[in-house]
Protein backbone atom coordinates (compact mmCIF):
# COMPACT_ATOMS: atom_id res chain seq x y z
CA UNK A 1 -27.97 -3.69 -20.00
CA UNK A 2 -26.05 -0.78 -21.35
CA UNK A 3 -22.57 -0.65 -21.85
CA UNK A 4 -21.82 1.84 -19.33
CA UNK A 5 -23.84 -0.60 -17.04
CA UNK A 6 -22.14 -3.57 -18.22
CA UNK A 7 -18.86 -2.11 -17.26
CA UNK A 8 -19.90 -0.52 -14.07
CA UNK A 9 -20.97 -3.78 -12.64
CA UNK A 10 -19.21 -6.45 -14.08
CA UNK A 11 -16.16 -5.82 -16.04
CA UNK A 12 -14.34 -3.15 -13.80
CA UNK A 13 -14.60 -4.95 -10.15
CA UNK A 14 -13.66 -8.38 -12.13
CA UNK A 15 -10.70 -5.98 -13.52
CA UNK A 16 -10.02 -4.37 -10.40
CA UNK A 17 -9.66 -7.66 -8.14
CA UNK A 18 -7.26 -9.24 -11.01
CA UNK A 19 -5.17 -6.33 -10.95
CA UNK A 20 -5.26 -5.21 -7.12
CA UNK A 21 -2.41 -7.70 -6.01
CA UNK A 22 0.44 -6.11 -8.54
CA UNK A 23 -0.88 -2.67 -7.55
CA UNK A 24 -0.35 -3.16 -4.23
CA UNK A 25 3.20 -4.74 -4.28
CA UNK A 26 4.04 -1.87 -6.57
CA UNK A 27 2.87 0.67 -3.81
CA UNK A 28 4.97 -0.79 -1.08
CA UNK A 29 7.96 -1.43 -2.77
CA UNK A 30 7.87 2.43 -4.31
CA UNK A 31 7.28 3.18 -0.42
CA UNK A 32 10.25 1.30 0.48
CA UNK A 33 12.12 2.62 -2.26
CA UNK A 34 11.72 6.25 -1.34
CA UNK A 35 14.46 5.52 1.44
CA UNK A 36 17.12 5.77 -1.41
CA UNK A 37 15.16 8.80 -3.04
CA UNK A 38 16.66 11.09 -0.61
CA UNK A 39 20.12 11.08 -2.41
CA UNK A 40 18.37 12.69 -5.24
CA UNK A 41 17.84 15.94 -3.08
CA UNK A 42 14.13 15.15 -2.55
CA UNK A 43 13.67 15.48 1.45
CA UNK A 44 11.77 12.62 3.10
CA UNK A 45 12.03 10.51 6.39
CA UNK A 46 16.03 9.16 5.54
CA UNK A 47 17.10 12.45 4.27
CA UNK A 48 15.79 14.65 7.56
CA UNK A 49 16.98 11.83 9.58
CA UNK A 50 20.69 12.18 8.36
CA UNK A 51 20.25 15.81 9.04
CA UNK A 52 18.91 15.27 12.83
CA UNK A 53 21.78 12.61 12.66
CA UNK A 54 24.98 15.60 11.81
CA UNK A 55 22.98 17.94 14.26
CA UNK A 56 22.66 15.30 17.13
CA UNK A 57 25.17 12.84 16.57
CA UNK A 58 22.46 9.97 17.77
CA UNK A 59 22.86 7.44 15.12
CA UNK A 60 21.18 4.41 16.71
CA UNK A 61 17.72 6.46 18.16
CA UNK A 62 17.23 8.51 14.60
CA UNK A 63 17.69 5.34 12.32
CA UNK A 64 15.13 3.41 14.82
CA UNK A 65 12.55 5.92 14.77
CA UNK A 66 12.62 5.93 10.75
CA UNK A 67 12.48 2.36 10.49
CA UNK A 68 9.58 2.69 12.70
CA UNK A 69 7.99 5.12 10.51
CA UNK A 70 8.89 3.22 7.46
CA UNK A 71 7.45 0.06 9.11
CA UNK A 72 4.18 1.93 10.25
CA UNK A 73 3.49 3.51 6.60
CA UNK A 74 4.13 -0.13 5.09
CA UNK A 75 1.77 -1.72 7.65
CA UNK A 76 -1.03 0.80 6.82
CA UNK A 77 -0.65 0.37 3.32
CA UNK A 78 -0.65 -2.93 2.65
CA UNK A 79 -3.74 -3.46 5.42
CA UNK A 80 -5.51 -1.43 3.06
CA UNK A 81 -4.39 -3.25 0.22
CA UNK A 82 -5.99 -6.43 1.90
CA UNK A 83 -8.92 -5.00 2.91
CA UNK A 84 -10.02 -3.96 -0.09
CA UNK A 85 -9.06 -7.56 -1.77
CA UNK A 86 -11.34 -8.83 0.47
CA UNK A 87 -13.95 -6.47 -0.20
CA UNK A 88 -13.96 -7.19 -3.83
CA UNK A 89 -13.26 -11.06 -3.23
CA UNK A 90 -15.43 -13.46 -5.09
CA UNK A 91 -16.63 -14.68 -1.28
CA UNK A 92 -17.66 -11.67 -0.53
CA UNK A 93 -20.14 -11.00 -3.70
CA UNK A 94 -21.54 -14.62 -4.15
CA UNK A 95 -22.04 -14.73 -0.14
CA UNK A 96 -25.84 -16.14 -0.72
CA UNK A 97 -24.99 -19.23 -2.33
CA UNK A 98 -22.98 -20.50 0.78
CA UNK A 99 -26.10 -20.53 2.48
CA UNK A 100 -28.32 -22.24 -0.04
CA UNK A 101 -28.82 -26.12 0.33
């Protein structure tokens, strides 16, 4: 086996699945964190909603709808994050030898 092979097949997905988990919390909390990004002039969902919020003076609907967006991005991203731990699970690749007797 060469050592491109070698690493292809064996070394990078057991790399991968060992290093998925801290990935993944590190992409949801800088995806929570981005909330507090908006007092560093860079425009995302907290700092348009304080704008709708001095045009409109609705509080209460505009924080609900971020949160909502907030919640919707986290959900997404961390059902990918499972999804493809399970892909690259250790059940998944030795499948066959569950069904051996």
């Amino acid at each position: 086996m060469s050592r491109i092979l070698l690493y292809r097949r064996i070394i990078l997905p057991l790399a991968i699945r060992q290093a998925l988990p801290g990935y993944g919390n590190d992409i949801i909390s800088m995806t929570k964190a981005t909330s507090l990004y908006w007092i560093i002039t860079i425009s995302e969902i907290t700092g348009v909603s304080s704008k709708i919020i001095s045009d409109t003076y609705r509080v209460t609907e505009v924080f609900i709808v971020a949160a909502a967006i907030y919640m919707a991005i986290n959900f997404v991203l961390s059902r990918a994050i499972a999804l493809v731990e399970n892909r690259l699970g250790p059940t998944r690749v030795n499948r066959m030898w569950h069904y051996r007797k």
